[in-house]
Protein backbone atom coordinates (compact mmCIF):
# COMPACT_ATOMS: atom_id res chain seq x y z
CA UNK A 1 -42.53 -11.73 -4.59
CA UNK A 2 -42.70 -8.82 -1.80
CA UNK A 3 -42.39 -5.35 -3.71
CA UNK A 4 -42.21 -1.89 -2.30
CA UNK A 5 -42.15 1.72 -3.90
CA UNK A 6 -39.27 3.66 -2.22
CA UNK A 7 -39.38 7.75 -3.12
CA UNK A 8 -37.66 10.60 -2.24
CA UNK A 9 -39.51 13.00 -3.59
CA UNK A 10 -37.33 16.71 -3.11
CA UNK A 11 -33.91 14.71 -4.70
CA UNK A 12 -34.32 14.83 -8.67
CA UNK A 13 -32.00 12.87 -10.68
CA UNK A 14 -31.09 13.45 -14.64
CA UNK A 15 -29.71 9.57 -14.81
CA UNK A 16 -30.27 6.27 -12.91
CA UNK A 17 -27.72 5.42 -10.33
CA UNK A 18 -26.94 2.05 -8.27
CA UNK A 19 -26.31 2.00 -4.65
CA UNK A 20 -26.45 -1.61 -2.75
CA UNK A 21 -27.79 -3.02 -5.05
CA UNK A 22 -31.01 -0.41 -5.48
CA UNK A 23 -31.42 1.44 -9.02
CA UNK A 24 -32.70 5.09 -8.17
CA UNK A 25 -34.37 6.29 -11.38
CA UNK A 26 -36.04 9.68 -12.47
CA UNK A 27 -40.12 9.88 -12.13
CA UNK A 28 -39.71 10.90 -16.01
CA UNK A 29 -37.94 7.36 -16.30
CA UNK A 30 -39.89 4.34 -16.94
CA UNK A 31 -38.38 2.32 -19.54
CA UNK A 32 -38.08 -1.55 -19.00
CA UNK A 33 -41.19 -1.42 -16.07
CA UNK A 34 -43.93 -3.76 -16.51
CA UNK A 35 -47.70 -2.42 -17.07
CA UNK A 36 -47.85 -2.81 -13.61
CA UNK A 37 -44.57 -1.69 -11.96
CA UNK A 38 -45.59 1.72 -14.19
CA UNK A 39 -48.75 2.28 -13.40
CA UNK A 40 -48.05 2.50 -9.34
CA UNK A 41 -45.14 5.02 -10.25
CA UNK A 42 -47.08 7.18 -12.40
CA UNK A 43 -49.99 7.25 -9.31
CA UNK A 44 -47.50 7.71 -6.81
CA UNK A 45 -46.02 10.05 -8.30
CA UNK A 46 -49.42 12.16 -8.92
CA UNK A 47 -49.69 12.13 -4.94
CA UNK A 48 -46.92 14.44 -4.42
CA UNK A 49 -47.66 18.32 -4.26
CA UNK A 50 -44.98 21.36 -2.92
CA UNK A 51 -47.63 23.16 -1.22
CA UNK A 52 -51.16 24.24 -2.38
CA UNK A 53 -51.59 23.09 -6.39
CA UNK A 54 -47.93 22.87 -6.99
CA UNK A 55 -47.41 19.46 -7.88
CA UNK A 56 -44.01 18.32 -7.97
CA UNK A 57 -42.80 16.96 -11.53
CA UNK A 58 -39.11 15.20 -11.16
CA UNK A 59 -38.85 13.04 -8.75
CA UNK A 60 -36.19 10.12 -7.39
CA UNK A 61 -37.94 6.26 -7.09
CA UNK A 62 -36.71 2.97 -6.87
CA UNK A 63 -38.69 -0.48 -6.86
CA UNK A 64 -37.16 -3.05 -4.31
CA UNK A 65 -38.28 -6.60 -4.49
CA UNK A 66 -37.52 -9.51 -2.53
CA UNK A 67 -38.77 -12.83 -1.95
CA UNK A 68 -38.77 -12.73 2.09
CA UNK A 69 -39.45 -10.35 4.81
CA UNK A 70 -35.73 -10.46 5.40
CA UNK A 71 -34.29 -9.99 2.18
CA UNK A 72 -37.32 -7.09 1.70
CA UNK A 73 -35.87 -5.71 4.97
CA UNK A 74 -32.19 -5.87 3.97
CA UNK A 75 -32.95 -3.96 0.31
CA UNK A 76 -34.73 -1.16 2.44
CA UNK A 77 -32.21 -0.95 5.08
CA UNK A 78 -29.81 -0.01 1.61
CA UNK A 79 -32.03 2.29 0.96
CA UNK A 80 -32.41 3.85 3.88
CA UNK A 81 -28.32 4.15 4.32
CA UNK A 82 -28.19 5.82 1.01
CA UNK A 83 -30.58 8.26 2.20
CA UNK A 84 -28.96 9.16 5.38
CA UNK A 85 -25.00 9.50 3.51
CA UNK A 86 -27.23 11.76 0.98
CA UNK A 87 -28.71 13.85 3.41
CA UNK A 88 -25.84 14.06 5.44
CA UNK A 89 -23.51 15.40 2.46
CA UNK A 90 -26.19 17.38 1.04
CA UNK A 91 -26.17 19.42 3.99
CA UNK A 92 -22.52 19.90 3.79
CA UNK A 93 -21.79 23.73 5.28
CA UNK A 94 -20.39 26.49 2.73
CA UNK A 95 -17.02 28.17 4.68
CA UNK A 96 -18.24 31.13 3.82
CA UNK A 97 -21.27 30.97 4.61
CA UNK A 98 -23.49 29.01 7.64
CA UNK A 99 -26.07 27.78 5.16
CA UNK A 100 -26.69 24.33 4.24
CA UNK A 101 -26.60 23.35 0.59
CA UNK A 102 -30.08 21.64 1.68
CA UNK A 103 -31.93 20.21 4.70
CA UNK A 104 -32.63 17.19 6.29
CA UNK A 105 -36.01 17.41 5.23
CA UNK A 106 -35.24 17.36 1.68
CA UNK A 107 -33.73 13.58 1.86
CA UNK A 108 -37.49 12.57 3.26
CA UNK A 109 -37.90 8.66 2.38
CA UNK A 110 -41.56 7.51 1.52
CA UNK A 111 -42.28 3.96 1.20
CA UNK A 112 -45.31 2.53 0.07
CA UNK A 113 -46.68 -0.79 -0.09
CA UNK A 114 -50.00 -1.72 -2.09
CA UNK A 115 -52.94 -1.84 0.17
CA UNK A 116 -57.21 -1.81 0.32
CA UNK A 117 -57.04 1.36 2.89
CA UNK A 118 -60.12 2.27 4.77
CA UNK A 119 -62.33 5.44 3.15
CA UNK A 120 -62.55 6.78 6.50
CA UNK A 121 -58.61 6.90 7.29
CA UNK A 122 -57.87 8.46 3.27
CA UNK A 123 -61.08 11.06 3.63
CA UNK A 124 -61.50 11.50 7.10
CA UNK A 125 -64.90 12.15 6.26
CA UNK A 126 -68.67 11.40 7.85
CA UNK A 127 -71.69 13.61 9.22
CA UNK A 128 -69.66 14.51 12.57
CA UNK A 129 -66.44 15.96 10.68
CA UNK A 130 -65.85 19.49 11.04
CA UNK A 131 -64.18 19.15 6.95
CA UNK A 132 -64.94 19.29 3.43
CA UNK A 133 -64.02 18.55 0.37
CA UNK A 134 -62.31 22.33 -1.03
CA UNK A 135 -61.78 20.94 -4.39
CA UNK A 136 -65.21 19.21 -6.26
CA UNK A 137 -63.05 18.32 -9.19
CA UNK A 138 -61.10 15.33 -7.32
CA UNK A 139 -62.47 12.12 -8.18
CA UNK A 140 -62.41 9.78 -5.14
CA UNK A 141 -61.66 6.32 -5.40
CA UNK A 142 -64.73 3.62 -5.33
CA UNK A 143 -65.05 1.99 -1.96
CA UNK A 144 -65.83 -2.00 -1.86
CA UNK A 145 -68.59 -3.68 0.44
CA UNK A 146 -66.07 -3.11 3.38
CA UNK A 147 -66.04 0.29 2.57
CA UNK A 148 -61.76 0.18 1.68
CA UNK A 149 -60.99 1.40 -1.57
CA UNK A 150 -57.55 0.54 -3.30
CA UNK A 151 -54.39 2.77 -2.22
CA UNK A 152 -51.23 2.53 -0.17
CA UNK A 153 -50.00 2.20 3.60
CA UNK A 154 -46.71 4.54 3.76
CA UNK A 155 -43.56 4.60 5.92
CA UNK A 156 -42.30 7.97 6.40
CA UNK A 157 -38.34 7.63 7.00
CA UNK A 158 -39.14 4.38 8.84
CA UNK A 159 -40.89 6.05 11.55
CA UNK A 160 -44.72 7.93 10.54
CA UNK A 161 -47.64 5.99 9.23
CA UNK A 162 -49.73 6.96 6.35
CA UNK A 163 -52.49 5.88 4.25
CA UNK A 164 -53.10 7.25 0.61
CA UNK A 165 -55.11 6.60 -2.33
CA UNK A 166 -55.04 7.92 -6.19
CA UNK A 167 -56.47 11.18 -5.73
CA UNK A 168 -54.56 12.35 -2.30
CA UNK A 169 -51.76 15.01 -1.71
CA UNK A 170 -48.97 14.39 0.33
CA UNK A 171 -47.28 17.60 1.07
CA UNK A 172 -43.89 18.12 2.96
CA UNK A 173 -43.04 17.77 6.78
CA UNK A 174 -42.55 21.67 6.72
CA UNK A 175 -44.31 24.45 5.04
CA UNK A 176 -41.22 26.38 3.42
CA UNK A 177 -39.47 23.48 2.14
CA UNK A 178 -37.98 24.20 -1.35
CA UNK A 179 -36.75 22.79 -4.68
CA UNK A 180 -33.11 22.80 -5.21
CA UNK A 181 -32.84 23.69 -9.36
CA UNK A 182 -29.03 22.70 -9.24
CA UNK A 183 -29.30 19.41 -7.39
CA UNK A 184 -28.77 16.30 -9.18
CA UNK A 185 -28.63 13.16 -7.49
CA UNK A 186 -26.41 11.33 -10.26
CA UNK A 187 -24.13 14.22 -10.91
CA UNK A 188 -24.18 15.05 -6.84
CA UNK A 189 -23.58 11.12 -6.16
CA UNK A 190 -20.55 10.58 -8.95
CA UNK A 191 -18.79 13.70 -7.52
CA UNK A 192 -19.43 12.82 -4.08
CA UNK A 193 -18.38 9.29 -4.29
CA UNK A 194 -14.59 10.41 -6.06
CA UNK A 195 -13.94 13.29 -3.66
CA UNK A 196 -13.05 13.55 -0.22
CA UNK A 197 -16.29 11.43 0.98
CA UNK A 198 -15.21 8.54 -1.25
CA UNK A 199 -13.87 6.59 1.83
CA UNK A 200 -17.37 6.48 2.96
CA UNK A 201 -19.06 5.16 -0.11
CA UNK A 202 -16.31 2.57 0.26
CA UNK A 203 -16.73 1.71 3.42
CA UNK A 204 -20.67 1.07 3.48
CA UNK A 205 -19.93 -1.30 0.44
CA UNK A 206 -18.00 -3.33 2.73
CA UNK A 207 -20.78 -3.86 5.35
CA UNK A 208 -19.71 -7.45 6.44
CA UNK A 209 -16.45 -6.57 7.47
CA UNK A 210 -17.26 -3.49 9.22
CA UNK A 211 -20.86 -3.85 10.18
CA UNK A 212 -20.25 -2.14 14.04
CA UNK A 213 -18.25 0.14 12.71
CA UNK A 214 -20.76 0.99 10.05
CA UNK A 215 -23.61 1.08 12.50
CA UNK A 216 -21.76 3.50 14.56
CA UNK A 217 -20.94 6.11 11.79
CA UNK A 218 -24.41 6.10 10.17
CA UNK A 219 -26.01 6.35 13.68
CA UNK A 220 -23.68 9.30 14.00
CA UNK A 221 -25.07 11.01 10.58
CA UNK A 222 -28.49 10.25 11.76
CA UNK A 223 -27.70 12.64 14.60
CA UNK A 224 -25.81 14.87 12.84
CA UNK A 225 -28.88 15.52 9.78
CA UNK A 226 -31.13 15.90 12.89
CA UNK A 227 -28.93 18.57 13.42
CA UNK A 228 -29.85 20.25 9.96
CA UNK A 229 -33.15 19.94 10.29
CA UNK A 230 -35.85 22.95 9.44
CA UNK A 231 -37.74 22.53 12.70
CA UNK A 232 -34.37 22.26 14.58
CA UNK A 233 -33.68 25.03 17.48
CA UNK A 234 -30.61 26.41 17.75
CA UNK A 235 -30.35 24.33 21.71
CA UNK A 236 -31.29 21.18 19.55
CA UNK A 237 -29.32 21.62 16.93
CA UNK A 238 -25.87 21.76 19.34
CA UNK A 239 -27.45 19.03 21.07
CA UNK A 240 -28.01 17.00 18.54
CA UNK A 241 -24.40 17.63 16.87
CA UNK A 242 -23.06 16.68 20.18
CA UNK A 243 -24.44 13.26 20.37
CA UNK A 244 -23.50 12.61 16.52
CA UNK A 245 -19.82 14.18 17.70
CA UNK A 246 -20.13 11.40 20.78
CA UNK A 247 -21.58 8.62 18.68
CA UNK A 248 -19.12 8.63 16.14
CA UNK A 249 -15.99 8.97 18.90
CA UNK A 250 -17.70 6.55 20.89
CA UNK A 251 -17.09 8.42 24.11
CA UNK A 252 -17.55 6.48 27.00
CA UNK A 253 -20.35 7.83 29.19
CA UNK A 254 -18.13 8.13 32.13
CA UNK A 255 -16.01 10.96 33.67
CA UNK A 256 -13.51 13.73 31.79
CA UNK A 257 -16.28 13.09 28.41
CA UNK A 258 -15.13 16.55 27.64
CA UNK A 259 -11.50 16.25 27.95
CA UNK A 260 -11.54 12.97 25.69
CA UNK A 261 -13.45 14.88 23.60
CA UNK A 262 -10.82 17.47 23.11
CA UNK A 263 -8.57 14.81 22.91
CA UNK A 264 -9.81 12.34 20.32
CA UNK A 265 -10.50 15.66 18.05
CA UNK A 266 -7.31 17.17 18.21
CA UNK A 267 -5.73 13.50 17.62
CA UNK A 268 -8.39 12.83 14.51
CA UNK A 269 -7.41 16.71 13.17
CA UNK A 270 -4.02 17.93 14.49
CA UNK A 271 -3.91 20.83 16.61
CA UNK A 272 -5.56 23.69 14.44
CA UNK A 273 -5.34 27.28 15.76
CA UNK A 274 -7.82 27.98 18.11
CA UNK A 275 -10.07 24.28 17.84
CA UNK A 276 -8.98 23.48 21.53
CA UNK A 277 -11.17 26.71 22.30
CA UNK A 278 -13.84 25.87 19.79
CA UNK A 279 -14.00 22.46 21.44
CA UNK A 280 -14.07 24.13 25.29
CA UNK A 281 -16.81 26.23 24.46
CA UNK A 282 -18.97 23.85 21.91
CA UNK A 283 -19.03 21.37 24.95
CA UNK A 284 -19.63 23.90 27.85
CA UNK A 285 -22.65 24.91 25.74
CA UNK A 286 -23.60 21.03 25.25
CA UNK A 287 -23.50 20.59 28.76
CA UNK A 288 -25.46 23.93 29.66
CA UNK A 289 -28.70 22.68 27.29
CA UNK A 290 -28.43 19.24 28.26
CA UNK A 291 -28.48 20.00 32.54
CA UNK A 292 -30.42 23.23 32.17
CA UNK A 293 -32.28 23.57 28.93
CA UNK A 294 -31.04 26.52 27.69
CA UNK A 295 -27.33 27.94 26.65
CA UNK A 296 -25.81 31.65 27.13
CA UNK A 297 -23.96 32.10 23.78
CA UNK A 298 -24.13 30.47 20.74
CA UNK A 299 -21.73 32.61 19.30
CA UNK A 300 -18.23 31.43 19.26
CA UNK A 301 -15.56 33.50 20.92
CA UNK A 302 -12.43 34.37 19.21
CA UNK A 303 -9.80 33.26 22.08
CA UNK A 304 -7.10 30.86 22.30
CA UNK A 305 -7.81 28.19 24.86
CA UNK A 306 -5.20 29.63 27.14
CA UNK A 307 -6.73 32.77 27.61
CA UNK A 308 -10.16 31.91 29.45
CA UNK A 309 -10.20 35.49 30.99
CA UNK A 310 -10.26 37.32 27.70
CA UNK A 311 -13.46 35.03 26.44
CA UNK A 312 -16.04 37.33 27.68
CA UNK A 313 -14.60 40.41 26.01
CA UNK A 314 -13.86 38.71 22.97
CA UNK A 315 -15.48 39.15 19.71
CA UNK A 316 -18.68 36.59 18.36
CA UNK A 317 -17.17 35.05 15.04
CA UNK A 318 -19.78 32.55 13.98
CA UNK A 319 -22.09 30.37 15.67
CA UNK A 320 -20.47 27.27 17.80
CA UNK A 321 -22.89 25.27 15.21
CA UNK A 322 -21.08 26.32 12.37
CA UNK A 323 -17.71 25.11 13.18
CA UNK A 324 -18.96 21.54 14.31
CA UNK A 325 -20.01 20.82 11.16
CA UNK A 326 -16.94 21.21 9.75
CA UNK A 327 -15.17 19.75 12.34
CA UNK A 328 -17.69 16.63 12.45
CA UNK A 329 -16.81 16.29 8.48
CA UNK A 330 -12.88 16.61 9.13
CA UNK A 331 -13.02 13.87 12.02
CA UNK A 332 -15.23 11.44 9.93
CA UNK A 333 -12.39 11.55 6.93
CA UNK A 334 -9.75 10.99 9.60
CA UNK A 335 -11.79 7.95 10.84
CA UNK A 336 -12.76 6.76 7.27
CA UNK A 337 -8.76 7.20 6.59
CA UNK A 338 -7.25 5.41 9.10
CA UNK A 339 -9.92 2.15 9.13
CA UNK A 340 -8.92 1.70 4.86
CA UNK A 341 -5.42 2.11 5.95
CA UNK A 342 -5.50 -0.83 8.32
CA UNK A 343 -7.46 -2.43 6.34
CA UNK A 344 -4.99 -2.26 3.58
CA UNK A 345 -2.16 -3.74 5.49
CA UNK A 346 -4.54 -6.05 6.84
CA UNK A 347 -4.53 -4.90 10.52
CA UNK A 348 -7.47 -6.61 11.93
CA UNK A 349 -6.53 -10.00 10.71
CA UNK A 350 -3.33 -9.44 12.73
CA UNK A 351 -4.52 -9.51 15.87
CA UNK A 352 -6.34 -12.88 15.00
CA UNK A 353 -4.31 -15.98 15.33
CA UNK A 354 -5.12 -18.90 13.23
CA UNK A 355 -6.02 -21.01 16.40
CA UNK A 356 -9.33 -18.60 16.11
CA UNK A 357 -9.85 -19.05 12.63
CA UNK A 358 -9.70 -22.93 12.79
CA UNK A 359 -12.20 -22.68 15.69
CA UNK A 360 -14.50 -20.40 13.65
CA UNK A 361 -14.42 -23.10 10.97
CA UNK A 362 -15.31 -25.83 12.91
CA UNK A 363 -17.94 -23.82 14.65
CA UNK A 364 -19.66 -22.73 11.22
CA UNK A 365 -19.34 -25.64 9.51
CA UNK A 366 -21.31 -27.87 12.65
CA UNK A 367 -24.13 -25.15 12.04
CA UNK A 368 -26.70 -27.36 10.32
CA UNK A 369 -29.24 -24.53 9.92
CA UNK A 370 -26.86 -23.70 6.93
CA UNK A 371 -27.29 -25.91 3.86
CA UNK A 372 -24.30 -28.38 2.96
CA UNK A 373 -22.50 -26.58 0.24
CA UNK A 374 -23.44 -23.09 1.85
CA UNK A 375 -21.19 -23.68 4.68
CA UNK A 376 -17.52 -23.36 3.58
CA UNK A 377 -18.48 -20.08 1.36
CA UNK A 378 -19.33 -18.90 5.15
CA UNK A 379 -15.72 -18.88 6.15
CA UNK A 380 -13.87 -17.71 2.57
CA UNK A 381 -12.59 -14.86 4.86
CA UNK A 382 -10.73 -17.40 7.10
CA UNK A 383 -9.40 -19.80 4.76
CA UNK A 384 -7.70 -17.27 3.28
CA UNK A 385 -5.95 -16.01 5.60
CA UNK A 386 -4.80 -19.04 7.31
CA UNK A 387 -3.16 -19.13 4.00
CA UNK A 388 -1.60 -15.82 4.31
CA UNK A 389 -0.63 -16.26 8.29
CA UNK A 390 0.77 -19.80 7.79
CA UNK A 391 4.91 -19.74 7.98
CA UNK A 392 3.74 -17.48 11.46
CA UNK A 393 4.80 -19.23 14.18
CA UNK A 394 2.35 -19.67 16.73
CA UNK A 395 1.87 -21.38 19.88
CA UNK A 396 -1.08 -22.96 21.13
CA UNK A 397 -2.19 -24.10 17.64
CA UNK A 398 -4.65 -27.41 18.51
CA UNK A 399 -4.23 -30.46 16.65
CA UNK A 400 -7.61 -31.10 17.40
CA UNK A 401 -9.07 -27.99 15.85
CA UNK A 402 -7.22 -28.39 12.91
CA UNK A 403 -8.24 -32.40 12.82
CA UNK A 404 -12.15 -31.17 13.37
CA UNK A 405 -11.96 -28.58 10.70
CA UNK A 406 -10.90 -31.14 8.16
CA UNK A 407 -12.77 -33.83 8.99
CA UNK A 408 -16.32 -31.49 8.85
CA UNK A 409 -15.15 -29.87 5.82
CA UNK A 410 -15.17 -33.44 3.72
CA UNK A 411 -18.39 -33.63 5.09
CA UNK A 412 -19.56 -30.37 3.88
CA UNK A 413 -18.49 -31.37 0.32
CA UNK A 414 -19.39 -34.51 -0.03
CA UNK A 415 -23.20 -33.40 0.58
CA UNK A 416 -23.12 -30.48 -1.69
CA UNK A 417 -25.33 -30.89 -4.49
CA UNK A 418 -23.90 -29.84 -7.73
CA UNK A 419 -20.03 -30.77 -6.80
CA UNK A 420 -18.03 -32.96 -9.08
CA UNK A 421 -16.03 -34.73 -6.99
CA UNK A 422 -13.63 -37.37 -8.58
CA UNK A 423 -14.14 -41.12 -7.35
CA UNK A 424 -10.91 -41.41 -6.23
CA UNK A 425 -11.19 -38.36 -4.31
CA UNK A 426 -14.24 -39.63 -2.88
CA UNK A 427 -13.14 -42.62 -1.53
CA UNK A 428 -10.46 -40.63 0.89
CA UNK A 429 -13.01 -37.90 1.81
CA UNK A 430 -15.33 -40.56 2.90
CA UNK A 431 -12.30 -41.80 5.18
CA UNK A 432 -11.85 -38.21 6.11
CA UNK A 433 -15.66 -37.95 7.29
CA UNK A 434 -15.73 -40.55 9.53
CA UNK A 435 -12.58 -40.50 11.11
CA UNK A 436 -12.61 -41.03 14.99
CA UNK A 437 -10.18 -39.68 17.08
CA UNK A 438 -6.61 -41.03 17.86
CA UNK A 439 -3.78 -40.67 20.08
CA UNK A 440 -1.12 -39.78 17.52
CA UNK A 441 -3.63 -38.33 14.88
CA UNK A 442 -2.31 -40.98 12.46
CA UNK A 443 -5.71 -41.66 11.35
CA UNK A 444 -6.01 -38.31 10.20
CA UNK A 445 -2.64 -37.15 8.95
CA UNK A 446 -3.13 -40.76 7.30
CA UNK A 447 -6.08 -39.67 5.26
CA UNK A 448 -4.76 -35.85 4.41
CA UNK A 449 -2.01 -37.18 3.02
CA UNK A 450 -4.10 -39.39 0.80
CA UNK A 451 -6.15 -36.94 -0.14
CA UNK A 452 -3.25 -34.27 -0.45
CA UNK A 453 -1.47 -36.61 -3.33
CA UNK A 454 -4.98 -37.49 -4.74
CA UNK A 455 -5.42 -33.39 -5.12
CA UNK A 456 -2.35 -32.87 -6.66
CA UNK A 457 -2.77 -34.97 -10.21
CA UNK A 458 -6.51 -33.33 -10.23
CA UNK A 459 -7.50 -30.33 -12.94
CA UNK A 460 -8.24 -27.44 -10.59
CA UNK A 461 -12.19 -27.16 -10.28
CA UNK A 462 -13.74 -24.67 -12.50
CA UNK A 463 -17.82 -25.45 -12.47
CA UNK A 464 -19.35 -22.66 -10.31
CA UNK A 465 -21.02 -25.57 -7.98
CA UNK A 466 -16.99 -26.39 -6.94
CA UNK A 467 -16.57 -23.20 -4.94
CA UNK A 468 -17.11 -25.35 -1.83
CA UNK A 469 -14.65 -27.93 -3.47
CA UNK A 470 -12.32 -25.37 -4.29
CA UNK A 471 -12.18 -24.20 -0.75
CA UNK A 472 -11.80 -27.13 0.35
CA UNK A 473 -8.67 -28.01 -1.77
CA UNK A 474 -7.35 -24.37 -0.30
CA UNK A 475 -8.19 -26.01 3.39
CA UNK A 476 -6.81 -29.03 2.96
CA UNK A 477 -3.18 -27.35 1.72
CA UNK A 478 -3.10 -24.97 4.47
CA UNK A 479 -3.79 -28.10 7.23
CA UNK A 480 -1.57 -30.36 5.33
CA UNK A 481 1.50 -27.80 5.22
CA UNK A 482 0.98 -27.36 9.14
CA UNK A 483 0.74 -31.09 10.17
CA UNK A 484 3.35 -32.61 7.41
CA UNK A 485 5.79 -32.61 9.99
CA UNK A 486 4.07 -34.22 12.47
CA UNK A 487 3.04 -37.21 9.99
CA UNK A 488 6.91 -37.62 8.99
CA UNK A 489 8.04 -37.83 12.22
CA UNK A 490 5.41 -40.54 13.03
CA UNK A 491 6.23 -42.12 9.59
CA UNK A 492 10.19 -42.14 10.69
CA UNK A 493 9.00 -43.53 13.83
CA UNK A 494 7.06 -46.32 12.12
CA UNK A 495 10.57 -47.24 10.24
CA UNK A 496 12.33 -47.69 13.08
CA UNK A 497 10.14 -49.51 15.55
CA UNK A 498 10.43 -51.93 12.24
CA UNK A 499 13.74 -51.84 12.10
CA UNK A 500 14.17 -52.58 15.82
CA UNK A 501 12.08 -55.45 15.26
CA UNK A 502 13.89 -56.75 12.53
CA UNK A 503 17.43 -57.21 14.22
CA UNK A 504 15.44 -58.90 16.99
């Protein structure tokens, strides 16, 4: 089993708290850890200093585990999320005020892995070092024959390397860093997650169904917390809130970026008094740092839009910095809004026909690098809503499709392990599986009507190893109610091609 130590060491918490599957505990919280698990948080945790001998006591940790690189990768990547919508809230702007609550720098993400570290990259001491040790009292670590003594390789919010060892300090990015007394990440997260933000915490829960939206809105944050960072200039700053404005609008990189921009705000936002001038002169600075380096104002006038020749005599009210932030958080809630709205009157599944959905059946369930039994789970999504879509009428619909879908789906269940498949149910998938295509499809509407009836006098499947059964059953229904037609027509035409041959 793979195990990493995740901290965040300027974020205290009073409770645990679960985020994507990752507990983040208190430092002063080790109940339920193994001899092990608590040892490595108590060392870590004696690493951490404020500056000089000021050694930080409460701290936020969690302990991911996985049993493959991917799965390792996929808990971190959680983590990592969590720390960016964190950040990115913390650092929410007071209206009265153009402070932030706290910096980026506070949300900093160490992650530490067990490792035998070389002396020489801990110490970073021999005869030719221009160093010493300023504190005799520290008891270094014993070095082995290879001269590596037993510490920790660290990843610095996925990006900085470091090596450390019981008796280091690891002190923050930036010398004036502070504690916050007031923060509290359980009490900060509960609030968060019921207030205006909640659409957010939503949304990253659903990560399957909106993975490139997702992807787009946290890469946005990312730019928008580099944007509220200590070491940030006041040109980076508005630069870097421009590309998080331009990453979450997804503004083409082509011409009028700055009239879309005014556009897609003003459409996110309604026309507020005075934003379409905010907007004007937020980008004209954007564009000044980003072709010559450097910016003329970063003061933002008080004018209408409409009056361009009264700008330079107008009064400085704020920086343009100020008001993005706000506006950033306004457009993100308009975003977040109108996605769970469509998504509540199931928008995107509109624009899908079920032609699609039977071909991304048939194309899942042929993927043999997915266990039998693992496949039809795969497509839940699309199963279901064939079911909902199914009295739409809809041209194009393929026989074959539908025939394929069927036919690969017996196969799927009849080679999952676990399934309790009646015998008599058996028998027609097993006709199902290795049905061969047919003119008429008789073969095939032959054998789903079989199998229909056989379903019909059956218990509905309960053991937790059915779920591929159970989808199938759902399958099955939906193909049956869309080709029934088709097999009583060929039925009626059976009777009377007898019929004609009986008067003859």
């Amino acid at each position: 089993m793979k195990r990493r130590y995740i901290f965040i060491p300027y974020w205290k918490t009073s409770e645990p708290l679960k985020f994507g599957g990752i507990t983040f505990r208190s430092t002063e919280d080790l109940a339920g850890l193994s001899k092990s698990a608590r040892k490595h948080i108590e060392t870590i945790s004696s690493l951490f200093f404020l500056r000089d001998d000021l050694k930080i006591l409460k701290m936020t940790y969690a302990i991911v585990e996985a049993a493959t690189d991917n799965l390792l990768y996929e808990k971190i990547q959680a983590a990592s999320d969590f720390q960016t919508i964190m950040t990115y809230l913390y650092s929410a702007p007071r209206t009265n005020f153009e402070d932030l609550f706290l910096k980026k720098e506070h949300g900093s993400m160490y992650i530490f892995e067990e490792d035998k570290v070389s002396w020489v990259l801990l110490w970073h001491i021999d005869r030719n070092d221009n160093v010493q040790h300023f504190d005799p009292k520290i008891v270094l670590p014993k070095q082995d024959k290879r001269g590596n003594v037993s510490g920790y390789s660290v990843l610095l919010n996925q990006q900085s390397q470091l090596w450390v060892a019981k008796g280091c300090r690891i002190y923050p990015q930036h010398r004036n860093l502070w504690l916050n007394q007031s923060q509290d990440l359980h009490r900060d997260y509960s609030q968060m997650s019921s207030s205006a933000h909640a659409g957010l915490f939503r949304l990253i829960s659903k990560r399957k169904k909106n993975a490139e939206m997702i992807q787009r809105i946290l890469t946005a944050l990312r730019w928008y917390n580099e944007a509220s960072s200590m070491y940030a200039s006041r040109e980076s700053a508005l630069l870097n809130l421009a590309i998080g404005f331009e990453s979450l609008l997804a503004l083409p990189n082509r011409d009028r970026v700055t009239e879309r921009f005014k556009e897609a705000i003003i459409l996110l936002i309604g026309n507020v008094p005075r934003l379409d001038s905010w907007l004007e002169q937020f980008y004209d600075a954007r564009s000044q740092i980003a072709h010559s380096g450097e910016v003329a104002d970063f003061m933002f006038r008080a004018t209408n839009a409409k009056e361009r020749k009264k700008r330079e005599r107008a009064s400085r009210y704020r920086s343009l910095v100020a008001y993005g932030r706000h506006v950033f958080q306004a457009s993100l809630v308009a975003i977040i809004s109108g996605s769970e709205f469509a998504g509540r009157v199931g928008l995107r599944s509109m624009f899908t026909t079920n032609q699609e959905r039977y071909q991304a059946i048939v194309k899942a369930l042929s993927d043999k690098s997915i266990a039998a039994g693992s496949r039809l789970p795969r497509v839940a999504d699309e199963i279901s809503e064939i079911s909902h879509y199914q009295f739409v009428p809809e041209e194009g619909l393929s026989a074959d499709v539908i025939f394929s879908a069927a036919k690969l789906a017996a196969i799927d269940v009849l080679k999952t392990k676990g399934a309790v498949i009646p015998k008599t149910l058996e028998t027609e998938l097993k006709k199902l599986s290795v049905m061969k295509k047919d003119n008429d499809y008789s073969i095939g509407l032959s054998a789903l009507h079989s199998i229909q009836d056989h379903m019909r006098s059956l218990p509905r499947p309960s053991n937790p190893s059915s779920e591929s059964l159970k989808l199938f059953t759902s399958l099955i229904a939906n193909i049956w109610h869309t080709t029934m037609p088709l097999y009583f027509r060929l039925e009626a035409k059976k009777v009377a091609v007898s019929q004609k041959r009986g008067k003859k």
